[in-house]
N, C-alpha and C. Protein backbone atom coordinates (compact mmCIF):
# COMPACT_ATOMS: atom_id res chain seq x y z
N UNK A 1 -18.95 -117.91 42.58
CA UNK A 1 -19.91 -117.54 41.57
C UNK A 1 -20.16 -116.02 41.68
N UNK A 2 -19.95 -115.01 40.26
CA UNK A 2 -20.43 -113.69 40.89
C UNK A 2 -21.75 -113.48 40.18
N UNK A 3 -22.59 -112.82 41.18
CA UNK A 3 -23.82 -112.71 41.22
C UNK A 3 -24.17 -111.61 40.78
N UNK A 4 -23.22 -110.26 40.71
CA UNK A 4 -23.23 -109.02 40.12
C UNK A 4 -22.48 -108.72 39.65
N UNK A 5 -22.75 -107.54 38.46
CA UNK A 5 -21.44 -107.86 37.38
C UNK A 5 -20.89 -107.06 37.93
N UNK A 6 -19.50 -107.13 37.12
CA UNK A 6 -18.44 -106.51 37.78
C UNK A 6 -17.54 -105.37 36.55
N UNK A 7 -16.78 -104.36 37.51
CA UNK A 7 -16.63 -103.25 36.57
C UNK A 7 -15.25 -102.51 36.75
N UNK A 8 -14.99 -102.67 36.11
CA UNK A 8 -13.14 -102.38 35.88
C UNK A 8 -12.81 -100.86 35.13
N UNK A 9 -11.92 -99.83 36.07
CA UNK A 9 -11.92 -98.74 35.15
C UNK A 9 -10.54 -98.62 35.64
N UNK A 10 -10.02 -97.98 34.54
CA UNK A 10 -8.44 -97.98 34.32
C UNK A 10 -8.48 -96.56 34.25
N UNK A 11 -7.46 -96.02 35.24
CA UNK A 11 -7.35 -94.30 34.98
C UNK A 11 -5.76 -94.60 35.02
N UNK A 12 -5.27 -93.42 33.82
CA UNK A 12 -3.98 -93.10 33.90
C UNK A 12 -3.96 -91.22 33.67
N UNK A 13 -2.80 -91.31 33.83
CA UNK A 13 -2.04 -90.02 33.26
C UNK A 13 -2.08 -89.54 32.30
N UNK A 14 -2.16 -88.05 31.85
CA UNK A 14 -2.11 -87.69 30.58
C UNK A 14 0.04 -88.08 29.81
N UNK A 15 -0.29 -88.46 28.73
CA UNK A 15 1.23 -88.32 28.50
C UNK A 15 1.82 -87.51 27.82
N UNK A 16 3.12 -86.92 27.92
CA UNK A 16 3.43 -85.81 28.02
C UNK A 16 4.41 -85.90 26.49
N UNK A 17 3.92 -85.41 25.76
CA UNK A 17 4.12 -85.87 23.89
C UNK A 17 5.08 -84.19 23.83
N UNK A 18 5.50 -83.51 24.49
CA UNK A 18 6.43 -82.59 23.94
C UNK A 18 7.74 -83.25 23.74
N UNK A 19 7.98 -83.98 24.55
CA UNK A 19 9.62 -84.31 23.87
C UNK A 19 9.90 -84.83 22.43
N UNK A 20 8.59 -85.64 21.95
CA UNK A 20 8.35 -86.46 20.76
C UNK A 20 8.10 -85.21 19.45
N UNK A 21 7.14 -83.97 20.08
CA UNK A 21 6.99 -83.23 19.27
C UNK A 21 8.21 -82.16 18.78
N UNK A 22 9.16 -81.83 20.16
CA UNK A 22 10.30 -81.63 19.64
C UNK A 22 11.41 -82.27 18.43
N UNK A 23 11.28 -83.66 18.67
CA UNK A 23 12.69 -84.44 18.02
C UNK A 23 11.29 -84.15 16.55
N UNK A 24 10.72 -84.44 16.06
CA UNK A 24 9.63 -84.34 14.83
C UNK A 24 9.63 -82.92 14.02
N UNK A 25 9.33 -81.66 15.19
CA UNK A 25 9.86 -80.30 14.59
C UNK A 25 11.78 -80.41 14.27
N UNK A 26 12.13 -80.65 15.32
CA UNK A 26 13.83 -80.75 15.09
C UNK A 26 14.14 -81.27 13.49
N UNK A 27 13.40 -82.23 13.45
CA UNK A 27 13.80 -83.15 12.32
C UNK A 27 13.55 -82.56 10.97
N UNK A 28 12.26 -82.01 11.06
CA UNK A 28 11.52 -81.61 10.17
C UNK A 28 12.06 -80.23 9.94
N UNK A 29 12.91 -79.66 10.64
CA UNK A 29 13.82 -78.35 10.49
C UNK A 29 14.92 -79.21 10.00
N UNK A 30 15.52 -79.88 10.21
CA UNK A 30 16.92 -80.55 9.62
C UNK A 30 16.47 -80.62 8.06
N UNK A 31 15.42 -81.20 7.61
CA UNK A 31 15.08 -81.92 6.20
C UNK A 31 14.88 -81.13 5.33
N UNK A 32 13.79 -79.63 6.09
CA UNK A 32 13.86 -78.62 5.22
C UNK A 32 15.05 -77.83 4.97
N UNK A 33 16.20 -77.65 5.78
CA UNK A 33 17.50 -77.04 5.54
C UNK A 33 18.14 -77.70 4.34
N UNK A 34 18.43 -79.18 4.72
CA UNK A 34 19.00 -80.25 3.61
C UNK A 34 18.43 -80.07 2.20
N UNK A 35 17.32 -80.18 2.30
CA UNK A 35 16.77 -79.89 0.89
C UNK A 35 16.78 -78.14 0.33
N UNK A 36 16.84 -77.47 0.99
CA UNK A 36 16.80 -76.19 0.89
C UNK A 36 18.25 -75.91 0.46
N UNK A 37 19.34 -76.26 0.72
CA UNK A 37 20.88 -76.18 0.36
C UNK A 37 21.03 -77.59 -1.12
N UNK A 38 20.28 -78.42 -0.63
CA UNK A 38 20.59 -79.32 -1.94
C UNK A 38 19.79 -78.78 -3.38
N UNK A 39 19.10 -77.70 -3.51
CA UNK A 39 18.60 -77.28 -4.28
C UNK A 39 19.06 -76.08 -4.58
N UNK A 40 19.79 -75.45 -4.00
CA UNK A 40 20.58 -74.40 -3.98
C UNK A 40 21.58 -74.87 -4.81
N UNK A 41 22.27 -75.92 -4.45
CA UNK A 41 23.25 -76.41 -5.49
C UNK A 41 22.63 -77.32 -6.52
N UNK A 42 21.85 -77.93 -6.89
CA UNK A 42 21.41 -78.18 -7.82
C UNK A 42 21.12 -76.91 -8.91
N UNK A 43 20.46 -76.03 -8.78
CA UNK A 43 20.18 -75.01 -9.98
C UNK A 43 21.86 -74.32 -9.84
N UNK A 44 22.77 -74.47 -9.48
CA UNK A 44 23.91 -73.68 -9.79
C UNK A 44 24.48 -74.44 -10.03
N UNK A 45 24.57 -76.09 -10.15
CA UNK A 45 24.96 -76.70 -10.93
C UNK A 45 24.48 -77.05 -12.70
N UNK A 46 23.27 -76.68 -12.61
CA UNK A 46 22.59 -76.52 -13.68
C UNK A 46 22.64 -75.33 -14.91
N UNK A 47 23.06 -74.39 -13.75
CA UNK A 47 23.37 -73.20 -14.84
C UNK A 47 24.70 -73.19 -14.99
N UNK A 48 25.90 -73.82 -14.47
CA UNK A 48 26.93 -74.36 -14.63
C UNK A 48 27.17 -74.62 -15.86
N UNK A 49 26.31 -75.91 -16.07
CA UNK A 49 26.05 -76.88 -17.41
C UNK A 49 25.24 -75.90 -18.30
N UNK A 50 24.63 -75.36 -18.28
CA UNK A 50 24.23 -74.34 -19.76
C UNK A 50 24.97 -73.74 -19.82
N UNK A 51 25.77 -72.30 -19.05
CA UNK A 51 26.60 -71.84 -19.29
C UNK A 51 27.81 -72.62 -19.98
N UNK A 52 28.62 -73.97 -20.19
CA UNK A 52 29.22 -74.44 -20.06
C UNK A 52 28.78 -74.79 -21.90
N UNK A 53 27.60 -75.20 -21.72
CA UNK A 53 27.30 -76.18 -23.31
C UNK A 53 27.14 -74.62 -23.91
N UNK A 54 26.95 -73.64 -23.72
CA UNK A 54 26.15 -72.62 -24.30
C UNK A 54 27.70 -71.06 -24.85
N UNK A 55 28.75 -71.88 -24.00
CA UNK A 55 30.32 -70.94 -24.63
C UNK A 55 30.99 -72.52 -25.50
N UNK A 56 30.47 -73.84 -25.43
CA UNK A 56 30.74 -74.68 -26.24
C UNK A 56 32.15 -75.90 -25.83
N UNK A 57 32.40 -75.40 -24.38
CA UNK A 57 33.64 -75.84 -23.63
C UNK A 57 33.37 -77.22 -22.43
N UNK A 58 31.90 -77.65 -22.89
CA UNK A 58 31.62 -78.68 -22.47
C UNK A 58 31.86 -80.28 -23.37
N UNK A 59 32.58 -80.82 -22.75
CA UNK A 59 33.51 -82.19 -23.38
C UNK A 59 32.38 -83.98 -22.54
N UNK A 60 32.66 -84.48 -23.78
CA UNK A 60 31.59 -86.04 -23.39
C UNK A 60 31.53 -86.07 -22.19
N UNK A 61 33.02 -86.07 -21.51
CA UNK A 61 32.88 -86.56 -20.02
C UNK A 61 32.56 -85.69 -19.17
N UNK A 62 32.80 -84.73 -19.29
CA UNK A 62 32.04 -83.57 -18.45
C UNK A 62 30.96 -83.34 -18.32
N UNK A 63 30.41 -83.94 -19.29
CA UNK A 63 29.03 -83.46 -19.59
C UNK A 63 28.31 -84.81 -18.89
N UNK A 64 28.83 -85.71 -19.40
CA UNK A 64 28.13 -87.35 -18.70
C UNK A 64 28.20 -86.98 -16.92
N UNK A 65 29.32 -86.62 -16.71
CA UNK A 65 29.48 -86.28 -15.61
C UNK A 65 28.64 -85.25 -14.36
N UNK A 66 28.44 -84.35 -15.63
CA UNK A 66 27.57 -83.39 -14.05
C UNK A 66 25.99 -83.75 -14.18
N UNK A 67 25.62 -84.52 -15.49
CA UNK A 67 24.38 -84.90 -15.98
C UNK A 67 24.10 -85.99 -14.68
N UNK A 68 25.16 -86.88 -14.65
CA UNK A 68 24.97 -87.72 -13.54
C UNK A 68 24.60 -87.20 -12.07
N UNK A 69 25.52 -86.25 -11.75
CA UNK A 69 25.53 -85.57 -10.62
C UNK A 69 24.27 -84.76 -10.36
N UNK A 70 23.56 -84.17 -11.55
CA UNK A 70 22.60 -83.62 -11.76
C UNK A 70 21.35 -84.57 -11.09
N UNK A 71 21.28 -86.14 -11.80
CA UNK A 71 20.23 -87.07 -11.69
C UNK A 71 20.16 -87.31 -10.24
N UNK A 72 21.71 -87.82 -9.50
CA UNK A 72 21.75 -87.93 -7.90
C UNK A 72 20.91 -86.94 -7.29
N UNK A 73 20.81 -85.84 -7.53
CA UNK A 73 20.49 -84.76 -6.61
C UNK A 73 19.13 -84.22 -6.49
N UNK A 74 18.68 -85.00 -7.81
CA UNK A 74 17.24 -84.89 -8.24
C UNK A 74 16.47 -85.65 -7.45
N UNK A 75 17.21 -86.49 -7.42
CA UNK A 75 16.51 -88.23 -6.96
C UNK A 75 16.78 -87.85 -5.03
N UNK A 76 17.93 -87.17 -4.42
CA UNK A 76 18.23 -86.80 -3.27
C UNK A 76 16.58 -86.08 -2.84
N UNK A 77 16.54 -85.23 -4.17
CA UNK A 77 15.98 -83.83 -3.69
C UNK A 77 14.22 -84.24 -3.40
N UNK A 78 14.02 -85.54 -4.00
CA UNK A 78 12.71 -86.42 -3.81
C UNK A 78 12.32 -86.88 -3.43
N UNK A 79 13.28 -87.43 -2.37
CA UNK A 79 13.14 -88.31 -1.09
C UNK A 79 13.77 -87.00 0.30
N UNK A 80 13.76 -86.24 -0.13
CA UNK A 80 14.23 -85.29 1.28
C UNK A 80 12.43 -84.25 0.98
N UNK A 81 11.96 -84.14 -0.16
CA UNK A 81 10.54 -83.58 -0.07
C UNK A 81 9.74 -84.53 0.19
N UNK A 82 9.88 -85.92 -0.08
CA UNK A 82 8.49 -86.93 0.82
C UNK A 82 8.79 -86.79 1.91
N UNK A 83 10.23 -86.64 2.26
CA UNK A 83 10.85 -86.72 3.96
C UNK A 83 9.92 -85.29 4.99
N UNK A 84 10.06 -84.33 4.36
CA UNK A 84 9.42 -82.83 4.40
C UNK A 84 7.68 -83.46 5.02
N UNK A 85 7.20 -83.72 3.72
CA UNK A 85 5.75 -84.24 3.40
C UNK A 85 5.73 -84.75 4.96
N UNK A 86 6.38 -85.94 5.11
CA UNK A 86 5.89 -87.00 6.02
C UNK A 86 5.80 -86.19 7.14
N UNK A 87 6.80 -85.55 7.41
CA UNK A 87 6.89 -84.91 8.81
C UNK A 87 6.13 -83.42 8.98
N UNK A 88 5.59 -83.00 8.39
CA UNK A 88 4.71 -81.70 7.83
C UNK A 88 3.36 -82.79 8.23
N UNK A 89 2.91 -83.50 7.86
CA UNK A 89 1.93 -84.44 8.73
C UNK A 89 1.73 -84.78 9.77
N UNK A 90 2.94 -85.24 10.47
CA UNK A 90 3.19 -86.06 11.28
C UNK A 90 3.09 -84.84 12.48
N UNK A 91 3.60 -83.76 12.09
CA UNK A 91 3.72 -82.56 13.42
C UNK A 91 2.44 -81.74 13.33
N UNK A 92 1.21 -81.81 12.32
CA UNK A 92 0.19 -81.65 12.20
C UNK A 92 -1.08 -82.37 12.76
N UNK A 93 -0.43 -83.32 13.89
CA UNK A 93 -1.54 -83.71 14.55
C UNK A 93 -1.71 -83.10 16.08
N UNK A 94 -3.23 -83.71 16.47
CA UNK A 94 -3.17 -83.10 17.73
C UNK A 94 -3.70 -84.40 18.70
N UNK A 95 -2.90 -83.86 19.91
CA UNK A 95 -2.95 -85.20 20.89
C UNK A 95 -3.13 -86.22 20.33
N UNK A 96 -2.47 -86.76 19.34
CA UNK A 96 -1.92 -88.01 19.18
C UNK A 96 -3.18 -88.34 17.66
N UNK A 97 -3.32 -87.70 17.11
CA UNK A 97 -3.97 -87.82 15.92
C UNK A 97 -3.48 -88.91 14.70
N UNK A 98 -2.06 -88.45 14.37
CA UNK A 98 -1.06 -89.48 13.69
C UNK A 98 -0.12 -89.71 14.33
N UNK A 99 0.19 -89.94 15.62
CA UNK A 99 0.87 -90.52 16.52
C UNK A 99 1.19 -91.72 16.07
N UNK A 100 0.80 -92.55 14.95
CA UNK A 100 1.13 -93.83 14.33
C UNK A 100 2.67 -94.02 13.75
N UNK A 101 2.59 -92.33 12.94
CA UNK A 101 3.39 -92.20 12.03
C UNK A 101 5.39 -91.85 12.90
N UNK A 102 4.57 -91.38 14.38
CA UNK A 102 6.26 -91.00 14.84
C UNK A 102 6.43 -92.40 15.21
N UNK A 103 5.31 -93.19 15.90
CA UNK A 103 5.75 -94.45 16.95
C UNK A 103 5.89 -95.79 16.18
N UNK A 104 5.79 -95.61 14.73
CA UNK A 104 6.28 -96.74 14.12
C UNK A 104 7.61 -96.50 13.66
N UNK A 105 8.25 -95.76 13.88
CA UNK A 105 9.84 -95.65 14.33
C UNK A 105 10.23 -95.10 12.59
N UNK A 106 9.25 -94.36 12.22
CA UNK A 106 9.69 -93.27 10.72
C UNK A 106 10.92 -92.58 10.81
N UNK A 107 10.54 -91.60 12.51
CA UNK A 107 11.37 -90.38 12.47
C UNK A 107 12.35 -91.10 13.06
N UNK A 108 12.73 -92.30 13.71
CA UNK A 108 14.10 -92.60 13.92
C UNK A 108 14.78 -93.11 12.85
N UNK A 109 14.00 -93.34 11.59
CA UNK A 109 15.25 -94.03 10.50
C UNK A 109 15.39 -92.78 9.76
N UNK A 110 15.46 -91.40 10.33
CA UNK A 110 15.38 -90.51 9.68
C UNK A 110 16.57 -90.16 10.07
C-alpha cells in the first residue's frame, strides 16, 4: 500500500536537430534551383511561341505541342513553389516549433 505519493521525473538530453536542419535547408536549396531553371525555360519557351506565331511559321502541331509543354511546366512550376512554401516553413521554426512537418516524413518524399 503506498502511503505517500509518489513522483517520477524523466530527464533527458537536449536533441541535436542540426543534421535534420541541414537535409531541410539542403532540400529547400535543391527546390529553389529546380524551380528557378524550370522557369527560366518556361518564359524562353514562351517567347519561342510568340516569336514563332508572331513571323506566322507556327503549324497546328507545333503549336499543340509546345502549348502542351508549356501547361507541364506550369503545373511542374506549382508544385515545386508549394514545395519552396512548405520548406520555407518548415526551416522557419525554432527548437522544434514545426518539427511535425519534417518528422511526418514530407522532406523524405521530397
Amino acid at each position: 500500500m503506498i502511503k505517500e505519493p509518489m513522483v517520477y521525473r524523466q530527464y533527458t538530453k537536449a536533441v541535436d536537430l542540426s543534421g535534420t536542419r541541414a537535409m531541410c535547408q539542403s532540400a529547400y536549396e535543391k527546390v529553389e534551383a529546380d524551380l528557378f531553371l524550370l522557369s527560366e525555360e518556361f518564359n524562353q519557351q514562351r517567347e519561342q511561341y510568340f516569336d514563332l506565331a508572331d513571323k506566322g511559321k507556327l503549324s497546328v502541331d507545333m503549336e499543340e505541342q509546345i502549348l502542351d509543354s508549356l501547361e507541364e511546366k506550369a503545373r511542374t512550376m506549382e508544385v515545386l513553389e508549394f514545395r519552396r512554401i512548405a520548406f520555407e516553413y518548415t526551416g522557419s521554426y525554432n527548437d522544434g516549433g514545426q518539427w511535425y512537418m519534417v518528422n511526418s516524413g514530407f522532406a523524405s518524399k521530397i
